[in-house]
C-alpha atoms as a PDB file:
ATOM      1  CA  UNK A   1      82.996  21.076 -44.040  1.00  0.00           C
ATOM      2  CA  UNK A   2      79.279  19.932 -42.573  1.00  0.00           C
ATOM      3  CA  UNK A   3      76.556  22.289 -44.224  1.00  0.00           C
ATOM      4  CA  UNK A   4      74.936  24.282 -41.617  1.00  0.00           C
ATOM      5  CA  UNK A   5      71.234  24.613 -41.413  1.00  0.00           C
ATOM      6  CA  UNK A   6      69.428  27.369 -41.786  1.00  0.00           C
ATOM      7  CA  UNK A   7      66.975  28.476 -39.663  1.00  0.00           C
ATOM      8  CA  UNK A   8      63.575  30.263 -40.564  1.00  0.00           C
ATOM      9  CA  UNK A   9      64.547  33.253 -42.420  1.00  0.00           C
ATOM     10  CA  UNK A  10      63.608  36.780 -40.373  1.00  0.00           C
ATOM     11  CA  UNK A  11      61.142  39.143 -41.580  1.00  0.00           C
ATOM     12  CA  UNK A  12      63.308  42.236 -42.303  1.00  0.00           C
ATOM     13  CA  UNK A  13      60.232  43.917 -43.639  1.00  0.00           C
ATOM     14  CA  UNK A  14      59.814  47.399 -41.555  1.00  0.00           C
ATOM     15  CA  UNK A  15      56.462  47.340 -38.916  1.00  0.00           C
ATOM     16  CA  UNK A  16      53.446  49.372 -39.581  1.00  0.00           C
ATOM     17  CA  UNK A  17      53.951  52.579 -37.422  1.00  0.00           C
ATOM     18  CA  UNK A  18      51.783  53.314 -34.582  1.00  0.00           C
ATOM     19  CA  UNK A  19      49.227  55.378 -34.746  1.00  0.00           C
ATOM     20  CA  UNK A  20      48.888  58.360 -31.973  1.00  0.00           C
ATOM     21  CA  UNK A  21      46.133  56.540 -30.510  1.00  0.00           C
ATOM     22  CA  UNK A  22      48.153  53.248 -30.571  1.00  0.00           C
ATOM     23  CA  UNK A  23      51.042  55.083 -28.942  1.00  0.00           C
ATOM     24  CA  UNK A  24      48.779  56.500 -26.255  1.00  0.00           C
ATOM     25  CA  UNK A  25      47.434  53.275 -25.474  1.00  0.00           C
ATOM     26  CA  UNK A  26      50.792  51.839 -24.920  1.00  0.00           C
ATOM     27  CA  UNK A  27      52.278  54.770 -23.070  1.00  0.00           C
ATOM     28  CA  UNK A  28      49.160  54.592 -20.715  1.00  0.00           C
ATOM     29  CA  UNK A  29      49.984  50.338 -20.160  1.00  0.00           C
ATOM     30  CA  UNK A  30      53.204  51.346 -19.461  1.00  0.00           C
ATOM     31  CA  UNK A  31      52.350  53.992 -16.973  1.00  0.00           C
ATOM     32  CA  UNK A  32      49.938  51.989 -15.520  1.00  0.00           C
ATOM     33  CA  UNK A  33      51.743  49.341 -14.615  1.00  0.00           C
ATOM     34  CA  UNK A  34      55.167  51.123 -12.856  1.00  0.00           C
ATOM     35  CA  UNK A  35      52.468  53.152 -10.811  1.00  0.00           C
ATOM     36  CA  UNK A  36      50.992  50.267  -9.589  1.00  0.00           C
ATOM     37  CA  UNK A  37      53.798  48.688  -8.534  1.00  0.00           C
ATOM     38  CA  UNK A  38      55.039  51.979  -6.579  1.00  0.00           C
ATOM     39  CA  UNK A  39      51.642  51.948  -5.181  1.00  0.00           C
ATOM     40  CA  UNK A  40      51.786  48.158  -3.661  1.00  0.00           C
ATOM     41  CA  UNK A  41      54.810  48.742  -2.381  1.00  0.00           C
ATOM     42  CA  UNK A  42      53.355  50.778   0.414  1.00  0.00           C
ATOM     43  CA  UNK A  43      50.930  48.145   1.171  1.00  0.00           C
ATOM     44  CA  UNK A  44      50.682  47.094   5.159  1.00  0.00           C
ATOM     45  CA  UNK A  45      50.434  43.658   4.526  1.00  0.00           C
ATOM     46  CA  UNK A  46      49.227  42.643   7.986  1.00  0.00           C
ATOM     47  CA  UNK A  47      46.603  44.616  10.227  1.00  0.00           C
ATOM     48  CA  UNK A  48      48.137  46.963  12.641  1.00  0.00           C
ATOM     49  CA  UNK A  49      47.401  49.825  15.348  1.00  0.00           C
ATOM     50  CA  UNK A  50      47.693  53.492  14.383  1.00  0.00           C
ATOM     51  CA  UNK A  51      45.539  56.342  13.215  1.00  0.00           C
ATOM     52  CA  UNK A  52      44.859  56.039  10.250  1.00  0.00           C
ATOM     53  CA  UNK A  53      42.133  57.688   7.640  1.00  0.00           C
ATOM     54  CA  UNK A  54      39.343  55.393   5.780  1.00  0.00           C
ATOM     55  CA  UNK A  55      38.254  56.685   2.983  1.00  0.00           C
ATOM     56  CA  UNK A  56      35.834  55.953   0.039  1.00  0.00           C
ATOM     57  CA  UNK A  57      35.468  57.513  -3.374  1.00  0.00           C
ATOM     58  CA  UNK A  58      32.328  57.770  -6.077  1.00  0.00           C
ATOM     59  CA  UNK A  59      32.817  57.955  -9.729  1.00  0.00           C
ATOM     60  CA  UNK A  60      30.368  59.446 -12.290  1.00  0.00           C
ATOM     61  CA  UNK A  61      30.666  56.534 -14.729  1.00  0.00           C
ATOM     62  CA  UNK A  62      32.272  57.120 -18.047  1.00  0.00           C
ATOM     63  CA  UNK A  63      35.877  57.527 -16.953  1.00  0.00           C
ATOM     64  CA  UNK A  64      37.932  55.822 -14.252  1.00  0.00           C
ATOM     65  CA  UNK A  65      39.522  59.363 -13.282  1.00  0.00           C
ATOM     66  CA  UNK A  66      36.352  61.355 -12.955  1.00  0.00           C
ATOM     67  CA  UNK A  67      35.869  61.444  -9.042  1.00  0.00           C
ATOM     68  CA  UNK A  68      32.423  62.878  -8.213  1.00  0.00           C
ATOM     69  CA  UNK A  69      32.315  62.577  -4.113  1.00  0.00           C
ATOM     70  CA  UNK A  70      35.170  61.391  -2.039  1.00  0.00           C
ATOM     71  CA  UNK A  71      34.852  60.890   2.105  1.00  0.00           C
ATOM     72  CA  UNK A  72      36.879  59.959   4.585  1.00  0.00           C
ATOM     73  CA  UNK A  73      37.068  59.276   8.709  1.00  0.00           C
ATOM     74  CA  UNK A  74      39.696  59.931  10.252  1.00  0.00           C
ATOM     75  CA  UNK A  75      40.362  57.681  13.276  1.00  0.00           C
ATOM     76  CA  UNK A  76      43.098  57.345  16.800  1.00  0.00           C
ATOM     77  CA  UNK A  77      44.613  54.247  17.262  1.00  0.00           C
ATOM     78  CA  UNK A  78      41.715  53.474  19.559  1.00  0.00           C
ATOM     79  CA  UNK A  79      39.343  53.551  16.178  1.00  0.00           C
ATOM     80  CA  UNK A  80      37.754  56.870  17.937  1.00  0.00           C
ATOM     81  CA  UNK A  81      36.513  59.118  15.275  1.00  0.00           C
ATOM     82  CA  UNK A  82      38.278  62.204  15.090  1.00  0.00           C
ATOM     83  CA  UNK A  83      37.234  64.232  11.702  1.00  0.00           C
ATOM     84  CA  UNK A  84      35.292  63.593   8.838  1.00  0.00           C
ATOM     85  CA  UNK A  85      35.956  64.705   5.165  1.00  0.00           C
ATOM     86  CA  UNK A  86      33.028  64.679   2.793  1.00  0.00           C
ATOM     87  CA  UNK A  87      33.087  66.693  -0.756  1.00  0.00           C
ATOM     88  CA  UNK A  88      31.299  66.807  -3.862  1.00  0.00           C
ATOM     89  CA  UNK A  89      32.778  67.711  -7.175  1.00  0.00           C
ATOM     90  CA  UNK A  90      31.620  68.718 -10.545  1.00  0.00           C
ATOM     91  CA  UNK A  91      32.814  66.049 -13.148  1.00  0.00           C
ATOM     92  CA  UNK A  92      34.850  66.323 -16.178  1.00  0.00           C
ATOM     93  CA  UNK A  93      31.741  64.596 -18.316  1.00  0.00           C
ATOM     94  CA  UNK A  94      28.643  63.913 -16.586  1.00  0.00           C
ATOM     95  CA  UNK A  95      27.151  61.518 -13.997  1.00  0.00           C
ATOM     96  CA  UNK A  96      25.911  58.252 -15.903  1.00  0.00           C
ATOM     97  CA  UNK A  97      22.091  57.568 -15.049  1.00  0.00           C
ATOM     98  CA  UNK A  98      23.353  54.112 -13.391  1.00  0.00           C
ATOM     99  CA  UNK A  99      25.396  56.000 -10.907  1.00  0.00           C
ATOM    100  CA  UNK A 100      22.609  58.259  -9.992  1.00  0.00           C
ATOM    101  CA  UNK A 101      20.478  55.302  -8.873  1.00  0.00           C
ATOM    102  CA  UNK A 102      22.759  53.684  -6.945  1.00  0.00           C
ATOM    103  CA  UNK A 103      24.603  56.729  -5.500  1.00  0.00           C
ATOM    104  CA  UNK A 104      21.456  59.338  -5.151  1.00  0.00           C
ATOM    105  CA  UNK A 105      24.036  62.050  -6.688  1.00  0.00           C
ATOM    106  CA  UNK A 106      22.009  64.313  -9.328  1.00  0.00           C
ATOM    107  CA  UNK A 107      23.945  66.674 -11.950  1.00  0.00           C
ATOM    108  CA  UNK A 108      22.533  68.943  -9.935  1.00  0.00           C
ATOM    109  CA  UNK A 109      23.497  68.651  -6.908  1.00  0.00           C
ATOM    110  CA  UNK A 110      27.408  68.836  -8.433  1.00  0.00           C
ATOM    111  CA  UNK A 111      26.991  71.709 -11.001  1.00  0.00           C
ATOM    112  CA  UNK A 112      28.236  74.329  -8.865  1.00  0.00           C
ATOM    113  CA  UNK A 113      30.569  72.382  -6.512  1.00  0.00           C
ATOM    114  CA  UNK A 114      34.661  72.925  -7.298  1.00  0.00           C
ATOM    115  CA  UNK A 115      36.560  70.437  -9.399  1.00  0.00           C
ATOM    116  CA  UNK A 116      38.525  68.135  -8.952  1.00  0.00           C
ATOM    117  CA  UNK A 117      42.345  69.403  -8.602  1.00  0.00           C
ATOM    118  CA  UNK A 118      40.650  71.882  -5.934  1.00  0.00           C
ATOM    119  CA  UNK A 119      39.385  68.913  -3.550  1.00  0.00           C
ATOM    120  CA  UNK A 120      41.745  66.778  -4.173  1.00  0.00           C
ATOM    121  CA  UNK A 121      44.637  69.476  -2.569  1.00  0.00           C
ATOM    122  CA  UNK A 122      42.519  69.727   0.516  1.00  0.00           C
ATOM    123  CA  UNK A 123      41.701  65.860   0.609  1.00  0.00           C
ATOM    124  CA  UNK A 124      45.519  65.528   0.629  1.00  0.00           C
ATOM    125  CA  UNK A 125      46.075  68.188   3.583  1.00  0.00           C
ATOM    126  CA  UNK A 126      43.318  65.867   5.434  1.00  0.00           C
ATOM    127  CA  UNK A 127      45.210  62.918   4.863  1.00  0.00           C
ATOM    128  CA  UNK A 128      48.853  64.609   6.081  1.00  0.00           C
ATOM    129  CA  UNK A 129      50.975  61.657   5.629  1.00  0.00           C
ATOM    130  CA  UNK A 130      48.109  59.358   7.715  1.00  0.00           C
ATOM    131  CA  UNK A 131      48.177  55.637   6.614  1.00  0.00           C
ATOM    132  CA  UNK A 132      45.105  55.195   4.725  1.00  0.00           C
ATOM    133  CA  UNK A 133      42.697  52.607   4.787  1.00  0.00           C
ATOM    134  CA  UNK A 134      39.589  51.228   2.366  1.00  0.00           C
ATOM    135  CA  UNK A 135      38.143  48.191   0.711  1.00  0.00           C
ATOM    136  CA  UNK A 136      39.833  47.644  -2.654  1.00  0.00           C
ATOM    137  CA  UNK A 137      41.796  50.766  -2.451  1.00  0.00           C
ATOM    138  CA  UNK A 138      44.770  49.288  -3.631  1.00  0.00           C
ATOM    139  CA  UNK A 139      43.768  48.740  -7.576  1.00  0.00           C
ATOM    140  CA  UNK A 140      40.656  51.263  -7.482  1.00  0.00           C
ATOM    141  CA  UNK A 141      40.720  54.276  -5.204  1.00  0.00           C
ATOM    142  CA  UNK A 142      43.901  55.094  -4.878  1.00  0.00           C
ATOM    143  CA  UNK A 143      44.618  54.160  -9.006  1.00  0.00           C
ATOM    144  CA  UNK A 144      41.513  56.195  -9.655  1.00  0.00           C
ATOM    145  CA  UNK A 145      43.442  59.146  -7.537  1.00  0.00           C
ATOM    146  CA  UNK A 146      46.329  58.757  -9.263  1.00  0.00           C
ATOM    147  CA  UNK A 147      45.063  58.482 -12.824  1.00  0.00           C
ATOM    148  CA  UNK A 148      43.749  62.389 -12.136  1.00  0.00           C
ATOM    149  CA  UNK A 149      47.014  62.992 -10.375  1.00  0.00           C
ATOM    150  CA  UNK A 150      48.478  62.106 -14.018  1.00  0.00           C
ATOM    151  CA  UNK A 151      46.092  64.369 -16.003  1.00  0.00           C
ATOM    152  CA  UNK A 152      45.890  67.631 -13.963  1.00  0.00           C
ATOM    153  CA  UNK A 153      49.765  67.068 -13.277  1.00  0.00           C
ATOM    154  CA  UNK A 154      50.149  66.794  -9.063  1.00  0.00           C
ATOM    155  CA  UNK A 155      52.052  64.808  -7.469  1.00  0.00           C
ATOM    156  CA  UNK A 156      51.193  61.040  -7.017  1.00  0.00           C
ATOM    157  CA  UNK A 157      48.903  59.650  -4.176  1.00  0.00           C
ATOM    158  CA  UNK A 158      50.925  57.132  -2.489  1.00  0.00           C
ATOM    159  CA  UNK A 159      50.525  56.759   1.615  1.00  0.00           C
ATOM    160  CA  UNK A 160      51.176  53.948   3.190  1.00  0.00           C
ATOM    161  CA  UNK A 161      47.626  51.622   3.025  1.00  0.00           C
ATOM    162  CA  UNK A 162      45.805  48.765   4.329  1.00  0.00           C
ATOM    163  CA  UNK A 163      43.132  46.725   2.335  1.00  0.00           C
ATOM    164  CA  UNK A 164      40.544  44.864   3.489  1.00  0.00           C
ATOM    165  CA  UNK A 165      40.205  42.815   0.155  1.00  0.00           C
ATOM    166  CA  UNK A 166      43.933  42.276   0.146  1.00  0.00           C
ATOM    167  CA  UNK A 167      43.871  41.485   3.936  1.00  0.00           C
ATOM    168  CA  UNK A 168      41.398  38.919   3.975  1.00  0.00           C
ATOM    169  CA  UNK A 169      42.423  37.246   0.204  1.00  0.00           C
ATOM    170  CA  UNK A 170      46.401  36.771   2.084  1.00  0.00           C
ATOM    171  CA  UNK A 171      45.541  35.771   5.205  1.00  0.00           C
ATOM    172  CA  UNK A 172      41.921  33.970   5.417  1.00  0.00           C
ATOM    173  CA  UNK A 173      40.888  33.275   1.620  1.00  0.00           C
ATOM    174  CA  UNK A 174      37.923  33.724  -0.099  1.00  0.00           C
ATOM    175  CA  UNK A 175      35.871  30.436   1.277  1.00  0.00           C
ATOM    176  CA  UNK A 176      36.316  31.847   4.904  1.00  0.00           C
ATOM    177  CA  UNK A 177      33.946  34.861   4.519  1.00  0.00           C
ATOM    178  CA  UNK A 178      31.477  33.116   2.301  1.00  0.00           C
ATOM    179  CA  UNK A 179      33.086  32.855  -1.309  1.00  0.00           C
ATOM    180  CA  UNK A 180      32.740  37.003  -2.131  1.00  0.00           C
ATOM    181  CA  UNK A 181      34.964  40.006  -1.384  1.00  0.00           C
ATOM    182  CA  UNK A 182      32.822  42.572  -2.406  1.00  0.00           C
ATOM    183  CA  UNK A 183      31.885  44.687   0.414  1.00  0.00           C
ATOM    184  CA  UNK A 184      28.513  44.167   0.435  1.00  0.00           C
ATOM    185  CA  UNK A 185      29.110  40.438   0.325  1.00  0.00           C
ATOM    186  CA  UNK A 186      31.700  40.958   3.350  1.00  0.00           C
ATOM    187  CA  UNK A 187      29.318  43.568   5.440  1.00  0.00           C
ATOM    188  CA  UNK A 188      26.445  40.949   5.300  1.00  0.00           C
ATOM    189  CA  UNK A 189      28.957  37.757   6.307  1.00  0.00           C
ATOM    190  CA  UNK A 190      30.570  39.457   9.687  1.00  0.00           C
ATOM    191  CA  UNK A 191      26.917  40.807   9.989  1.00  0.00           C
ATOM    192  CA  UNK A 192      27.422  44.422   9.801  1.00  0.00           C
ATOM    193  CA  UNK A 193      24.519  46.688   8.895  1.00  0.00           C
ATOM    194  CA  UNK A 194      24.340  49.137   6.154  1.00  0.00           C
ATOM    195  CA  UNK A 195      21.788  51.561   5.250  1.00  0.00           C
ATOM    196  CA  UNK A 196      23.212  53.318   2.605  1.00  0.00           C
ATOM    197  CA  UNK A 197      25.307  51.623   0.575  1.00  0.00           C
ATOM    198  CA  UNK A 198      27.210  53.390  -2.515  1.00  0.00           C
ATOM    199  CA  UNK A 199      27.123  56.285  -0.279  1.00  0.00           C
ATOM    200  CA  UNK A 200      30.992  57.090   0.163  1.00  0.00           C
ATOM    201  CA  UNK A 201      30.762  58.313   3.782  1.00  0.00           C
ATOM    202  CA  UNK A 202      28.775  55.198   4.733  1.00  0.00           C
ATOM    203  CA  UNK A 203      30.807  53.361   3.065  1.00  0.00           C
ATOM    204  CA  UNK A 204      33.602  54.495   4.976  1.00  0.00           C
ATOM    205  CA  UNK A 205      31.620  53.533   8.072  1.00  0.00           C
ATOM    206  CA  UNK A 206      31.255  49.876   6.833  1.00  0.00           C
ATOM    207  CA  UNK A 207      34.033  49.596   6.283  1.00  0.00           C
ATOM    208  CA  UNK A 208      35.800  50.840   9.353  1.00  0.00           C
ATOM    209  CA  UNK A 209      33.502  48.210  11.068  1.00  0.00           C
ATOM    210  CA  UNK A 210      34.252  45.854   8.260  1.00  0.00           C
ATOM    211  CA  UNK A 211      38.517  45.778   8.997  1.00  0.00           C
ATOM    212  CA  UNK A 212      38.026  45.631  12.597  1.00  0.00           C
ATOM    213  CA  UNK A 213      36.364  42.446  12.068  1.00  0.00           C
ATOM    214  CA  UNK A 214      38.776  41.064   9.575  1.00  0.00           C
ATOM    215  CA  UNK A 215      41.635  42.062  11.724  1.00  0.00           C
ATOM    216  CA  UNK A 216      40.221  40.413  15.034  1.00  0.00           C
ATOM    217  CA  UNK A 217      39.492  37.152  12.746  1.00  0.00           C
ATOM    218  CA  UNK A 218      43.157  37.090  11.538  1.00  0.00           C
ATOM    219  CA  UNK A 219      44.600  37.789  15.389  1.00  0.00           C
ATOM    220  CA  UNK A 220      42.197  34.396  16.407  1.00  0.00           C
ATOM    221  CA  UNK A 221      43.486  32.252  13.224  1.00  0.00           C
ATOM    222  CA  UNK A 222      47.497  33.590  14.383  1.00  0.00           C
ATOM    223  CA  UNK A 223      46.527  32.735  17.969  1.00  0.00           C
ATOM    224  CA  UNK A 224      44.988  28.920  17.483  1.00  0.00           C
ATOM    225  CA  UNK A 225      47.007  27.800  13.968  1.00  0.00           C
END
């Protein structure tokens, strides 16, 4: 009989345990990753005609979940402004100095609003099943929702959405509005003014401006190929 051969010999030693901070970590990847994909898969992949709410969220700067302002517009199908959302909210830490300069939001001006589970429930009633609408929402704002959805233990943020950074990266690329898709980068391409920019509401603005302009350039590249 031939003599086998052996392969390398497997290490039957037992694995260092985890610690609990190793075994948060992981849990969190994990987590992470299936509520991303449940988010994408409400993605409107193509621009499209409805009401629909645009919305933009600050942070104070030391953790992704800590939501200090969020704003929204909502809008007809005719892009005709119909309400406007706009709330403050005292953070879980504290607002980072970097924030302050580029947002204008004090500790003061948030040390007596409500927190966060409170203005998030009434964000959601403004929202009512509405497909929502941002720049980067899809990995930031609506993860950054979520991740406080997780801690204070409400129900996942998941509406139907349309990005403008997703929109333009599928269907015009990143050399067709200049090499950037940061929104300033994008606002100052199509030539779209802003005044105050890291302010959420005028954000939302911008950005309202912002996908109608991305959406008529994608209906011009479907109509001459």
């Amino acid at each position: 009989m031939e003599e086998r051969t052996r392969g390398p010999r497997r290490d039957t030693r037992t694995r260092k345990p985890m610690t609990p901070q190793e075994r948060r970590n992981l849990l969190y990847k994990r987590w992470r990753k299936a509520e991303q994909q449940k988010v994408d898969a409400k993605e409107l992949r193509d621009p499209t005609t409805c009401d629909m709410v645009v919305f933009d969220l600050e942070l104070a700067g030391y953790a992704e979940d800590d939501i200090i302002e969020i704003a929204a517009i909502k809008v007809d199908f005719l892009g005709r402004q119909t309400a406007v959302f706009r709330e403050l909210i005292r953070p879980r830490t504290k607002i980072s100095k970097r924030v302050t300069e580029m947002t204008g939001i004090t500790r003061d001006m948030v040390k007596d609003k409500p927190q966060l589970p409170e203005v998030l429930k009434r964000f959601f009633a403004f929202v009512e099943g509405s497909v929502v609408m941002g720049h980067d929402i899809g990995y930031n704002d609506i993860m950054a929702i979520n991740l406080a959805c997780r801690r204070y233990g409400m129900k996942a943020f998941r509406p139907p959405f349309l990005d403008t950074s997703r929109l333009i990266l599928r269907h015009l690329s990143r050399e067709a509005v200049g090499g950037k898709t940061g929104l300033a980068a994008l606002l100052a391409h199509f030539n779209i003014p802003i005044h105050r920019h890291h302010e959420a509401l005028a954000d939302c603005e911008a950005t309202l401006l912002l996908y109608e302009a991305v959406a008529k350039e994608i209906r011009k590249q479907k109509s001459h190929p």
